[in-house]
Protein backbone atom coordinates (compact mmCIF):
# COMPACT_ATOMS: atom_id res chain seq x y z
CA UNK A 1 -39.02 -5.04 -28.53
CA UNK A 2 -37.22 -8.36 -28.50
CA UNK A 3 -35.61 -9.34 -31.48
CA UNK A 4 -36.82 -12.90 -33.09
CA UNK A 5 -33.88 -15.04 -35.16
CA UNK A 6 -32.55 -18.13 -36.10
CA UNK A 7 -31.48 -19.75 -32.59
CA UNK A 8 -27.40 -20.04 -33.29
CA UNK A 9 -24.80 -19.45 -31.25
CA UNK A 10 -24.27 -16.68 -33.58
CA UNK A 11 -28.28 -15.12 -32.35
CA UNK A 12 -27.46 -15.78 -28.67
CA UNK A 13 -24.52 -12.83 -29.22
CA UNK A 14 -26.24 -10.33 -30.97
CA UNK A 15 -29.36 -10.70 -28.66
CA UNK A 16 -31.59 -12.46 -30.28
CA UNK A 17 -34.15 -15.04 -28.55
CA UNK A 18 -34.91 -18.26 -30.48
CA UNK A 19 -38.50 -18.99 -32.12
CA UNK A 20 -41.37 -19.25 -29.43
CA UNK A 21 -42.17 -23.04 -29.80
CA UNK A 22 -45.40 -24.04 -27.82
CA UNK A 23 -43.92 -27.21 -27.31
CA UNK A 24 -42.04 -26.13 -24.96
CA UNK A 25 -42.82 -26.28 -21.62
CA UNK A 26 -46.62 -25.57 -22.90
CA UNK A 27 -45.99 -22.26 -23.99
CA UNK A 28 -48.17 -19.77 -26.02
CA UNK A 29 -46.69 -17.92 -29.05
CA UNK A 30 -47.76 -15.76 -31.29
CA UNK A 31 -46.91 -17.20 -34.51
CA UNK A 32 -48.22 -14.45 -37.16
CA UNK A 33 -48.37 -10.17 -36.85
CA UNK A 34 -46.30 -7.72 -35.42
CA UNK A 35 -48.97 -6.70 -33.11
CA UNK A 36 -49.68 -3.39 -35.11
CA UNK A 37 -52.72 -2.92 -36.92
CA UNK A 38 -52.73 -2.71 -40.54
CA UNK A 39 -51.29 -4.07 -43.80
CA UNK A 40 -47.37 -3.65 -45.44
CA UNK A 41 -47.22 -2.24 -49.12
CA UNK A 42 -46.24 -4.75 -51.19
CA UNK A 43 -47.38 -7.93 -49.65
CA UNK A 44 -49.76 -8.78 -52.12
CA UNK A 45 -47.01 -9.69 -54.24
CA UNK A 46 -44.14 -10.83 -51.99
CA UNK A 47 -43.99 -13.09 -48.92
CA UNK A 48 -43.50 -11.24 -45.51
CA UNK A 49 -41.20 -12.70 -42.49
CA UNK A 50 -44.78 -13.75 -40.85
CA UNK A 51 -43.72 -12.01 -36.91
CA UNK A 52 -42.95 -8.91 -39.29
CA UNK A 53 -46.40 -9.00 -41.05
CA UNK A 54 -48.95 -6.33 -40.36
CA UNK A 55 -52.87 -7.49 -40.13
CA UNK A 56 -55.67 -5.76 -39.45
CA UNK A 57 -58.54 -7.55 -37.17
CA UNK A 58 -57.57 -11.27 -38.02
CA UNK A 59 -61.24 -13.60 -37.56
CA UNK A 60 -60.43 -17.03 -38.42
CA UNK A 61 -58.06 -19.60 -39.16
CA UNK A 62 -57.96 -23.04 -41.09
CA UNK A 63 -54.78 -25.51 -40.74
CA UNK A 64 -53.60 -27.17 -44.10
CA UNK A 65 -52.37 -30.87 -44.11
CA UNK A 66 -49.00 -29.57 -44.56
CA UNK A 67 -48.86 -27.33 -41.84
CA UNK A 68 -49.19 -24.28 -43.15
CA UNK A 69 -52.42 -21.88 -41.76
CA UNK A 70 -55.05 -20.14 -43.64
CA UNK A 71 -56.09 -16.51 -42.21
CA UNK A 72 -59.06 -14.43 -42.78
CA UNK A 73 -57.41 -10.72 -42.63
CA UNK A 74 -60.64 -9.29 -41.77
CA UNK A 75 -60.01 -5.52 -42.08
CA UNK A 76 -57.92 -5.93 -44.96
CA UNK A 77 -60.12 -7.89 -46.92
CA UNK A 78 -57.90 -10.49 -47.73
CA UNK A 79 -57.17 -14.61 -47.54
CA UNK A 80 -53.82 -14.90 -46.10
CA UNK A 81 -51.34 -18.00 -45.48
CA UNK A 82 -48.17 -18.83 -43.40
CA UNK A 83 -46.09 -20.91 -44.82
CA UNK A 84 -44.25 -23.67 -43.72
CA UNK A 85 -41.02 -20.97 -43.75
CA UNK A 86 -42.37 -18.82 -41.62
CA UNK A 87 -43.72 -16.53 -44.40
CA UNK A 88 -47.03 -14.52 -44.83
CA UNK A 89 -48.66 -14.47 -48.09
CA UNK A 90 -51.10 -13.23 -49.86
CA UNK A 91 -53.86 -15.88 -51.51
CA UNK A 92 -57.09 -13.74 -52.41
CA UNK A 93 -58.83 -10.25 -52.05
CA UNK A 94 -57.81 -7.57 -53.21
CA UNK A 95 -58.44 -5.34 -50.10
CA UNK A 96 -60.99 -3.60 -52.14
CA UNK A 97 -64.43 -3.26 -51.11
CA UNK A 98 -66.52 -5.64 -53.43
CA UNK A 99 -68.63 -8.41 -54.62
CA UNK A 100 -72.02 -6.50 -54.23
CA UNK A 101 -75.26 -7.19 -56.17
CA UNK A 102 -73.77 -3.72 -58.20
CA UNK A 103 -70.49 -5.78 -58.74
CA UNK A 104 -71.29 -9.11 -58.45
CA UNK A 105 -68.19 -10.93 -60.41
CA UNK A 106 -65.22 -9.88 -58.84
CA UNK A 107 -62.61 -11.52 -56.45
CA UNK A 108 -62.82 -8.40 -53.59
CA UNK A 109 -64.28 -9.48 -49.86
CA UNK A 110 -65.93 -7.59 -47.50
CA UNK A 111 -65.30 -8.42 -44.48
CA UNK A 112 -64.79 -12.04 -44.74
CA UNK A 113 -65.31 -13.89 -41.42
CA UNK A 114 -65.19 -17.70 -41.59
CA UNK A 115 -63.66 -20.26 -44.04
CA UNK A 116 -63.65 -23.98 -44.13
CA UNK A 117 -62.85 -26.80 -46.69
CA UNK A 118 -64.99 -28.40 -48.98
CA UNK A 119 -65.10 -32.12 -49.74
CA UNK A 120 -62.12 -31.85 -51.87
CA UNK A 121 -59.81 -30.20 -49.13
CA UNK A 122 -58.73 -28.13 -53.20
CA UNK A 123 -61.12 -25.24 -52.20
CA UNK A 124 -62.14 -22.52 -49.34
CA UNK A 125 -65.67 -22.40 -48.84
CA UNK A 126 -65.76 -18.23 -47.25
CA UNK A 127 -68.78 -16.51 -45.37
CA UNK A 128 -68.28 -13.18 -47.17
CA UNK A 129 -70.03 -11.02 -44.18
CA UNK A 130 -70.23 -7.96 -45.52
CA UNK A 131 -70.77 -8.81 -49.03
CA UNK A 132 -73.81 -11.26 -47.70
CA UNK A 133 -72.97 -14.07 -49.97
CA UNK A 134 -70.94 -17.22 -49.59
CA UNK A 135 -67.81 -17.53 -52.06
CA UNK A 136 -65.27 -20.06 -52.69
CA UNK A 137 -61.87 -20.02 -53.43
CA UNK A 138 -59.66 -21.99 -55.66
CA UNK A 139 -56.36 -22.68 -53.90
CA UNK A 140 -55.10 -24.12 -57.08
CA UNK A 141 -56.40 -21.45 -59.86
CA UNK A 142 -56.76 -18.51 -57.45
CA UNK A 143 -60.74 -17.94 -58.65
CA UNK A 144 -63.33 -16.53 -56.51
CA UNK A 145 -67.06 -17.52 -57.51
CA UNK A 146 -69.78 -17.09 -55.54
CA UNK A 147 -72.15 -20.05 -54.47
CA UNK A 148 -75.07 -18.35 -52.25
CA UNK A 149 -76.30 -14.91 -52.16
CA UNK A 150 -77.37 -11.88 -53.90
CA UNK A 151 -75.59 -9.74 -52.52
CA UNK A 152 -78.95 -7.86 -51.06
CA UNK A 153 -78.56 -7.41 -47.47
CA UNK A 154 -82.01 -9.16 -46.65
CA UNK A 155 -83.90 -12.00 -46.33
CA UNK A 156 -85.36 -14.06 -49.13
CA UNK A 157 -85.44 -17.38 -51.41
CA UNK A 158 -85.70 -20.52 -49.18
CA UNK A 159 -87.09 -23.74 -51.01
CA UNK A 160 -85.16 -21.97 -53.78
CA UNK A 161 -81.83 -21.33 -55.44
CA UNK A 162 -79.12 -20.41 -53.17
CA UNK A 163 -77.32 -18.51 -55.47
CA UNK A 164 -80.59 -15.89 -55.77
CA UNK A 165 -81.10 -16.20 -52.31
CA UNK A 166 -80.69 -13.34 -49.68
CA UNK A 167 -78.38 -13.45 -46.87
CA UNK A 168 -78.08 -10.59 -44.48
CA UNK A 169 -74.77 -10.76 -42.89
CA UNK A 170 -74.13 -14.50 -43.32
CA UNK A 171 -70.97 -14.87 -40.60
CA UNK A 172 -70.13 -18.94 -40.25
CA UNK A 173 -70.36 -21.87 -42.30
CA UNK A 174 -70.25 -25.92 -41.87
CA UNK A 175 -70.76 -29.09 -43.44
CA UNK A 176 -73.24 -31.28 -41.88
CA UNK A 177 -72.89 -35.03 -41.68
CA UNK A 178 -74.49 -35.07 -45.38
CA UNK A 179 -71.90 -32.77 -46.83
CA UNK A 180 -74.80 -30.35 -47.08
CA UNK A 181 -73.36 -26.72 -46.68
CA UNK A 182 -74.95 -24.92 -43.36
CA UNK A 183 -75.36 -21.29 -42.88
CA UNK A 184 -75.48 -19.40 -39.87
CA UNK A 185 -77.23 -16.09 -41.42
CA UNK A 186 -76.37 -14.11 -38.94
CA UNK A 187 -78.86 -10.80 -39.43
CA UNK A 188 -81.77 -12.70 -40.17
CA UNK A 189 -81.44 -14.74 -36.73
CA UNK A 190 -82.02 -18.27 -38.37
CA UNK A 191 -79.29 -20.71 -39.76
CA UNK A 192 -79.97 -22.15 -43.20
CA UNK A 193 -78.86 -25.09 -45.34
CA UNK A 194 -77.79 -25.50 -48.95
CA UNK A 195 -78.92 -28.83 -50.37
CA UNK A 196 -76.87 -30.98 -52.90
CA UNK A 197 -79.07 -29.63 -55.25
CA UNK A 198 -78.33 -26.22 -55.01
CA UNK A 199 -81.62 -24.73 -53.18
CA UNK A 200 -81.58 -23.48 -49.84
CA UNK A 201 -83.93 -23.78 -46.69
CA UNK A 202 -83.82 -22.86 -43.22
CA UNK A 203 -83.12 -25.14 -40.63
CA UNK A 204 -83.24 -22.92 -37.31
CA UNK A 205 -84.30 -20.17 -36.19
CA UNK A 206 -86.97 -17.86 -36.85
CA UNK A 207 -86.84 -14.25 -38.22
CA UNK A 208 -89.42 -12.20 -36.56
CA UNK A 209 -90.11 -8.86 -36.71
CA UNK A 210 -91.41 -7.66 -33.30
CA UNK A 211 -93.87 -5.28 -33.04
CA UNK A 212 -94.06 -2.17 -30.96
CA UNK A 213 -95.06 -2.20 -27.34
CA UNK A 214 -95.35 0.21 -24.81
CA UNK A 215 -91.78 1.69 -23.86
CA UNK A 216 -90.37 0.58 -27.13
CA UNK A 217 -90.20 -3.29 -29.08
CA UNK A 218 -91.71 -5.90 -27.32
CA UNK A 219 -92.40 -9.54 -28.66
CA UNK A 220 -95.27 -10.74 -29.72
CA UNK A 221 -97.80 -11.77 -26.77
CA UNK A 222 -98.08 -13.95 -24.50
CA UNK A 223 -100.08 -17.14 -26.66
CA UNK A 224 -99.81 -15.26 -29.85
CA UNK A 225 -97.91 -16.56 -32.61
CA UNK A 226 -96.29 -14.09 -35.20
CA UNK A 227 -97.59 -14.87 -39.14
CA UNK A 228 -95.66 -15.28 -42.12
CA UNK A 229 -95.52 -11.64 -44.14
CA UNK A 230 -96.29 -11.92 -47.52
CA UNK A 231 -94.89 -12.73 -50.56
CA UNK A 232 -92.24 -15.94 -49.40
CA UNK A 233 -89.77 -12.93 -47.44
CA UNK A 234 -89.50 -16.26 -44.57
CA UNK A 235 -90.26 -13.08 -42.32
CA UNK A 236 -92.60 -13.17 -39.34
CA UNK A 237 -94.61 -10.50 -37.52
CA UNK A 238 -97.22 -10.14 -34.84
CA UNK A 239 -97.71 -6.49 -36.37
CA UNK A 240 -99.15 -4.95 -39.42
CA UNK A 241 -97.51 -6.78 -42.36
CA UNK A 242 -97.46 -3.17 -44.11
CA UNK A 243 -95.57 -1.60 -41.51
CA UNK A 244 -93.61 -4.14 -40.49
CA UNK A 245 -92.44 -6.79 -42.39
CA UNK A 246 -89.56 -4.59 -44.81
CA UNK A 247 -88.19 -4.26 -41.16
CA UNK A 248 -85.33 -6.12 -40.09
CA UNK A 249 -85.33 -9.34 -37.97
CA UNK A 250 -85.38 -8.85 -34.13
CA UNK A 251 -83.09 -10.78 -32.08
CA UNK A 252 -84.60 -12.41 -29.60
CA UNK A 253 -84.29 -15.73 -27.36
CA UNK A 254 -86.57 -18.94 -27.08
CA UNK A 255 -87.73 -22.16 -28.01
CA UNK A 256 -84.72 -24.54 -25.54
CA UNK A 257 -85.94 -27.91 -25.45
CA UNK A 258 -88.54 -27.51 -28.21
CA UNK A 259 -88.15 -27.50 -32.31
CA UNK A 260 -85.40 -25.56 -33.96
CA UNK A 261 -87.88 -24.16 -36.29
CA UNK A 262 -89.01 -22.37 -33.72
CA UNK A 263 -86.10 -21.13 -31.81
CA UNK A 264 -85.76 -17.26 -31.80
CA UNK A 265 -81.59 -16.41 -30.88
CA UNK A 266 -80.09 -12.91 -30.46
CA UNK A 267 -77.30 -12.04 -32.83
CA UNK A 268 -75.60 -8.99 -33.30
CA UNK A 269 -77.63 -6.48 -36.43
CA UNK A 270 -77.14 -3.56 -37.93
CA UNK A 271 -74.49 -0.90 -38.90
CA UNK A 272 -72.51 -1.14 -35.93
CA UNK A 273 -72.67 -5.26 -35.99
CA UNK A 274 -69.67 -7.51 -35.02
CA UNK A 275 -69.40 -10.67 -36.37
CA UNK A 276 -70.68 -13.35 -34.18
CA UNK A 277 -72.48 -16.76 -34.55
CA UNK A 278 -70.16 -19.61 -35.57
CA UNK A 279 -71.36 -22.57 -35.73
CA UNK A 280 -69.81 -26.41 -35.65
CA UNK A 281 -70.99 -30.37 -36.05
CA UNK A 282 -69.68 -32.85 -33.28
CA UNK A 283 -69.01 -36.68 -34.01
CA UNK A 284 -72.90 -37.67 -33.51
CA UNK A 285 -74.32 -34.51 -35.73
CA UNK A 286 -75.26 -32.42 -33.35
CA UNK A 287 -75.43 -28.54 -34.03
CA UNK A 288 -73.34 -26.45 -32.02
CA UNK A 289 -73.65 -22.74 -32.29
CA UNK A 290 -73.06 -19.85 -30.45
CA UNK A 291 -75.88 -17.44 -29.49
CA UNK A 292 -73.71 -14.24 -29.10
CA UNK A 293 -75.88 -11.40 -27.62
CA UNK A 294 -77.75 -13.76 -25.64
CA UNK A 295 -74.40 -14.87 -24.21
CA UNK A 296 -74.93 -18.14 -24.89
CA UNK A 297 -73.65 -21.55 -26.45
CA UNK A 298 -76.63 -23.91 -27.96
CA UNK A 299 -77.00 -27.26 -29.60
CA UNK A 300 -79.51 -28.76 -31.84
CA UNK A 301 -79.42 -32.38 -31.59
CA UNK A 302 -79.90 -34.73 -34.53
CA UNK A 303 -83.60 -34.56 -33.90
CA UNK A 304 -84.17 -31.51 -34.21
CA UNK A 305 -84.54 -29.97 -30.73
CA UNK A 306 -82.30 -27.36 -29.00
CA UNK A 307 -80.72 -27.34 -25.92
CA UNK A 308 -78.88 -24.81 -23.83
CA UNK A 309 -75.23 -25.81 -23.33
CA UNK A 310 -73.53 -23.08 -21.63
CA UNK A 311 -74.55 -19.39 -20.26
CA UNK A 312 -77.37 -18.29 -18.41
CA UNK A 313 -80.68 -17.49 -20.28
CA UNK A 314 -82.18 -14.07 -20.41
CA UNK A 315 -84.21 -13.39 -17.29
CA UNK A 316 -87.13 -10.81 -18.36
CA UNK A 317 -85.76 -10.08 -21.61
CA UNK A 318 -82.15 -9.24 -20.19
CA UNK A 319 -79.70 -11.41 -21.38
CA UNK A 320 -77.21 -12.29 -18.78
CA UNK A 321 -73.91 -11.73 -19.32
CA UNK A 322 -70.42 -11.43 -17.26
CA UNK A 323 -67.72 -14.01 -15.89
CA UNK A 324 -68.38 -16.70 -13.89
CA UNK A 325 -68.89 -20.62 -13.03
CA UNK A 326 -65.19 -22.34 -13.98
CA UNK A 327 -65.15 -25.38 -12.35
CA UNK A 328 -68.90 -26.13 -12.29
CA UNK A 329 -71.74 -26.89 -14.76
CA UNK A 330 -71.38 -24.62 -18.27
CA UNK A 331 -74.95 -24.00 -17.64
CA UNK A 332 -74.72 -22.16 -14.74
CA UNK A 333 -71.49 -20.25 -15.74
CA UNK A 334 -71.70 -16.74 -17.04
CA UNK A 335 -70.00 -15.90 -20.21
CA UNK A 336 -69.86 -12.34 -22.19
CA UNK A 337 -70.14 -12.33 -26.31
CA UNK A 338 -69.06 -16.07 -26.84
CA UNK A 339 -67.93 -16.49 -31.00
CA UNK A 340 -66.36 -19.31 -32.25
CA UNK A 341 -65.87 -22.82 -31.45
CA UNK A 342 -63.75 -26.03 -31.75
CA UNK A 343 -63.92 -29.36 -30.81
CA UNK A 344 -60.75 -31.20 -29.28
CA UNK A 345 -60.28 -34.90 -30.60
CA UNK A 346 -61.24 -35.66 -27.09
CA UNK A 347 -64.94 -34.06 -27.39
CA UNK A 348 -64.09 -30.87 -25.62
CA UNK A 349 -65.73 -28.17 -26.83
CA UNK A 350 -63.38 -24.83 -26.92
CA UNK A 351 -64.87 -21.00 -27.20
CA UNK A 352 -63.80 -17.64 -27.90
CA UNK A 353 -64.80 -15.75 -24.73
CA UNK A 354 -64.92 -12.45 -26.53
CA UNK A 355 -65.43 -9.79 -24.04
CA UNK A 356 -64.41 -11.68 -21.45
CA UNK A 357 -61.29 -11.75 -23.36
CA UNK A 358 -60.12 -15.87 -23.11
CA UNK A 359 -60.62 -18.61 -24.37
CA UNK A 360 -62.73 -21.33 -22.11
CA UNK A 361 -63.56 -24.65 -22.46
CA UNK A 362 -66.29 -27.18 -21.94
CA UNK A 363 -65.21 -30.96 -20.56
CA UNK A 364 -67.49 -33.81 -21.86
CA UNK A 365 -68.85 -34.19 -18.48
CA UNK A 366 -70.63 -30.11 -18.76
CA UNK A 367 -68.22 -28.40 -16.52
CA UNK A 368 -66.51 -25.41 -17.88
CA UNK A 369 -62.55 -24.13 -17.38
CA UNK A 370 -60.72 -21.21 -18.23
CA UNK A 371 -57.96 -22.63 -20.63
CA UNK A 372 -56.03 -19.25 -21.97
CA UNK A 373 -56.05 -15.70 -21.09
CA UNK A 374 -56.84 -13.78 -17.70
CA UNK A 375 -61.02 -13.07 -17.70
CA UNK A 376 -62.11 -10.13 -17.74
CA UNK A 377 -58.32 -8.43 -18.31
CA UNK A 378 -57.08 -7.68 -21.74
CA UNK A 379 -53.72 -6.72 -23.30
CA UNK A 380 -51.11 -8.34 -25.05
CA UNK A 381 -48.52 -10.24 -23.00
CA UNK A 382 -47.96 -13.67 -21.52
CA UNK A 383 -45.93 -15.12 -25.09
CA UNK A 384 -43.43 -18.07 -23.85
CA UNK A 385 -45.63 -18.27 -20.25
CA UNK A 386 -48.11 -20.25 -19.61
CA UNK A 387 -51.35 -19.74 -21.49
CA UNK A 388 -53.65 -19.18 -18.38
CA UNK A 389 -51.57 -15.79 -17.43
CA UNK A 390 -51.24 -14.86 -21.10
CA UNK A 391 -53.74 -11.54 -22.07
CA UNK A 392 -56.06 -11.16 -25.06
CA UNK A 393 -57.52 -8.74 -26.88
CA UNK A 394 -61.18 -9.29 -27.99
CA UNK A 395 -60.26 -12.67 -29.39
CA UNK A 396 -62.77 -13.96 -31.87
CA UNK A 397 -61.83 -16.33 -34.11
CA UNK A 398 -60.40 -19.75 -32.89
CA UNK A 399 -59.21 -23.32 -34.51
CA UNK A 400 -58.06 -26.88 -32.96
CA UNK A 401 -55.73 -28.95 -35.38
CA UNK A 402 -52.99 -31.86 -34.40
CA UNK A 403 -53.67 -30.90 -30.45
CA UNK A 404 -52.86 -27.19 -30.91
CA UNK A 405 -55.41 -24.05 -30.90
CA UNK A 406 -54.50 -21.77 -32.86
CA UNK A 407 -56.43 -17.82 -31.47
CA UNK A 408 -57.28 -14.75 -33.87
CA UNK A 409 -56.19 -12.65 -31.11
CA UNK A 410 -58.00 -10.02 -33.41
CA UNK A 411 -57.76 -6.54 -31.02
CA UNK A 412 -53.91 -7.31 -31.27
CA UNK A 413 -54.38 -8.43 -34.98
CA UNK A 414 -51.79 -11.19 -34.28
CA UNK A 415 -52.23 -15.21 -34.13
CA UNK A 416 -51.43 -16.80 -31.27
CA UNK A 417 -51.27 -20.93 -30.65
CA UNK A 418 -50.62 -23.04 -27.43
CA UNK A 419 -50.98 -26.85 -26.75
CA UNK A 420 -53.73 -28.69 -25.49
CA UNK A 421 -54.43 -32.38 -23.62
C-alpha cells in the first residue's frame, strides 16, 4: 500500500506520496478510512490520523462552515468528524445498540442514516433508522434527545405529537421552506412533516396494506379504493381490516401527475432492509426524493402534485431497473437502487447510483450524465485519476458543499470527494 505523508523533500526520499488534493488536475481522493471495515480501539477517546481510521458502512456526510465533515459511521453506531488536521473523531454514540421504546433516554444509535442542521447550524438533526425515532445532537454539550418517535417500529400518531408518534424505519430528513422538519418514513411508504408546533402529519404517500390475490399480493382493484383501518393507525387496506391492517405497509408505485396524498412509492421493508429514500428541497420548494425499489427519482412540486424525474416506471408491476440513457432525457434513463441526493449551486441535481455503483447527475435541462465511477463495475481504485474511471462500492450516501461532493463510498467504508463545475 502506498504510504501517505507530509509532502517534503524529506517524504519524496523515504517514499512517501503527498496528500491526494482534488484540486488537482480534478482528481478524486479519498479523504477518510483505510478501506477496511470496522472500528480502532480507542477512538472514542483519541483522534485518529483520518486515512488510518477504520469505519464500518459510512451513510452520510454534512460539511461544517469551517471545513471540517460530519460522518454517520453507520455500522458502528456512531457520529464521527474530520477535522481540519486531518483527524477522525469521535462526537456521539456509543456503538451500543440503543434508544428503543425499552431504553428510551440514552445517547446509543442504531443505525443512524442521515443528519442535517437545524436553524441554528449548533445542532444535528439524525434519522435514527433503526431506533425509528429522530434525535438531535448537541455539538456544543454532546446531548442526545430525541424529538419524534416511539421507538415502536410501526405506524401511528399523525395530527398528533411527534414525539409519541410511530416511525417505522424513518431513513432521511429535511427542512422545508417553512423550517418545518420533513420525514421520509421509510417502512411505512409515506413522508411526513413535523409542524412548529410539535405534531406531525403526513404529507406523501400512502401506507397500504395490499391484500391477497391469486399467485400471492396483489393491489387493490382496478376502481377500488383501499379504506382507512381503524382506530387512527393512517393504514389503508382493500382487505379485511382484522386480518390485515397489523400488517405492514406494501410498497408499491402510483399516483405521477396526481396528489401526493395519494402517491403509493416502493421502499425497501423488513429485516433484510437497506436504507434508502433521501429526500431534498430545491430553490423553488419543490420535493425531491428518491423512490429506491422502484428505481426511481420523484418530485412533488409546491402544489402538491408529483412528477417522475428520472427512471423508468414499473411496467406490470415490475419495476425497471438497470443502466442506461446518459446523454438523453433522465426519464428515459435506467437507473438501479438510486439513494441520496444533492443539489449543485448551479441546480444540478446529483444521485447515488447504488447498484449501479456511481454517482450520476441530472443537468437543469432533464438530461442525465455519469459524473464518477464506472456503471455497473465496482471496486476500489481510480484515487488521484479522474473521477469517471474511479470504482465504487455500493455508494450510498452523498453531499455537495463549496463545489466539491463529498461520496460515502460505504462497501469500501471510506469517503471519497472530487470537484465539480
Amino acid at each position: 500500500m502506498t504510504r501517505i505523508c507530509i509532502f517534503t523533500l524529506c517524504a519524496l526520499a523515504l517514499g512517501c506520496e503527498p496528500p491526494c488534493d482534488p484540486s488537482e488536475g480534478g482528481a478524486i481522493c479519498t479523504i477518510v478510512g483505510s478501506g477496511d471495515n470496522g472500528y480502532d480501539r480507542g477512538a472514542d477517546t483519541t483522534p485518529i490520523p483520518a486515512l488510518e481510521a477504520r469505519m464500518s458502512l459510512p451513510q452520510d456526510i454534512l460539511a461544517r462552515p469551517d471545513g471540517s465533515l460530519l460522518i454517520l459511521d453507520w455500522n458502528n453506531h456512531r457520529l464521527r468528524e474530520l477535522t481540519t488536521e486531518g483527524d477522525l473523531r469521535w462526537i456521539a454514540g456509543r456503538g451500543e445498540l440503543g434508544g428503543s421504546l425499552d431504553d428510551p433516554a440514552n445517547g446509543d444509535f442504531n443505525h443512524p442514516t442521515n443528519i442535517v442542521f437545524d436553524e441554528t447550524g449548533d445542532r444535528v438533526i439524525m434519522a435514527a433508522w433503526h431506533n425509528s425515532k429522530i434525535r438531535i445532537v448537541d455539538l456544543t454539550t454532546g446531548a442526545v434527545t430525541d424529538s419524534c418517535g416511539d421507538g415502536r417500529r410501526a405506524y401511528f400518531g399523525d395530527g398528533g405529537p411527534a414525539i409519541t408518534a410511530s416511525l417505522d424505519l424513518p431513513s432521511s430528513i429535511a427542512l422545508d421552506p417553512s423550517g418545518n422538519l420533513v420525514i421520509l418514513d421509510q417502512a411505512n411508504q409515506v413522508i411526513r412533516r413535523i409542524d412548529g408546533a410539535g405534531n406531525i402529519d403526513r404529507i406523501a404517500g400512502r401506507c397500504v396494506i395490499d391484500a391477497p390475490a391469486p399467485g400471492g399480493p396483489g393491489a387493490c382493484a382496478d376502481g377500488v379504493e383501499p379504506v382507512a383501518c381503524p382506530g387512527g393507525s393512517g393504514k389503508f387496506t382493500c382487505g379485511d381490516p382484522a386480518e390485515w391492517c397489523s400488517r405492514p405497509c406494501t410498497p408499491g408505485y402510483g399516483g405521477d401527475e396526481g396528489p401526493a396524498l395519494e402517491l403509493r412509492m416502493g421502499q425497501p421493508f423488513g429485516q433484510s432492509a437497506t436504507p434508502a429514500g433521501r429526500i431534498i428541497y430545491d430553490a423553488e420548494g419543490s420535493l425531491y426524493f428518491a423512490d429506491t425499489s422502484n428505481h426511481l427519482i420523484r418530485r412533488i412540486d409546491p402544489s402538491g402534485v408529483v412528477h417522475r424525474v428520472a427512471g423508468q416506471p414499473p411496467v406490470g408491476g415490475v419495476a425497471q431497473n438497470g443502466y442506461s440513457g446518459d446523454g438523453g432525457p433522465a426519464s428515459e434513463a435506467l437507473l438501479n437502487y438510486p439513494v441520496d441526493l444533492a443539489f449543485g449551486d448551479d441546480g444540478t441535481l446529483y444521485f447515488s447510483d447504488v447498484r449501479n455503483h456511481c454517482i450520476r447527475a441530472i443537468r437543469s435541462d432533464g438530461i442525465i450524465e455519469r459524473v464518477a465511477g464506472t456503471c455497473g463495475e465496482s471496486g476500489y481504485d481510480g484515487d488521484r485519476g479522474p473521477p469517471l474511471e474511479a470504482h465504487f462500492n455500493l455508494p450510498f450516501g452523498i453531499h455537495w458543499a463549496a463545489h466539491r461532493l463529498y461520496v460515502a463510498d460505504t462497501g469500501n467504508s471510506v469517503i471519497r470527494v472530487f470537484e465539480t463545475p
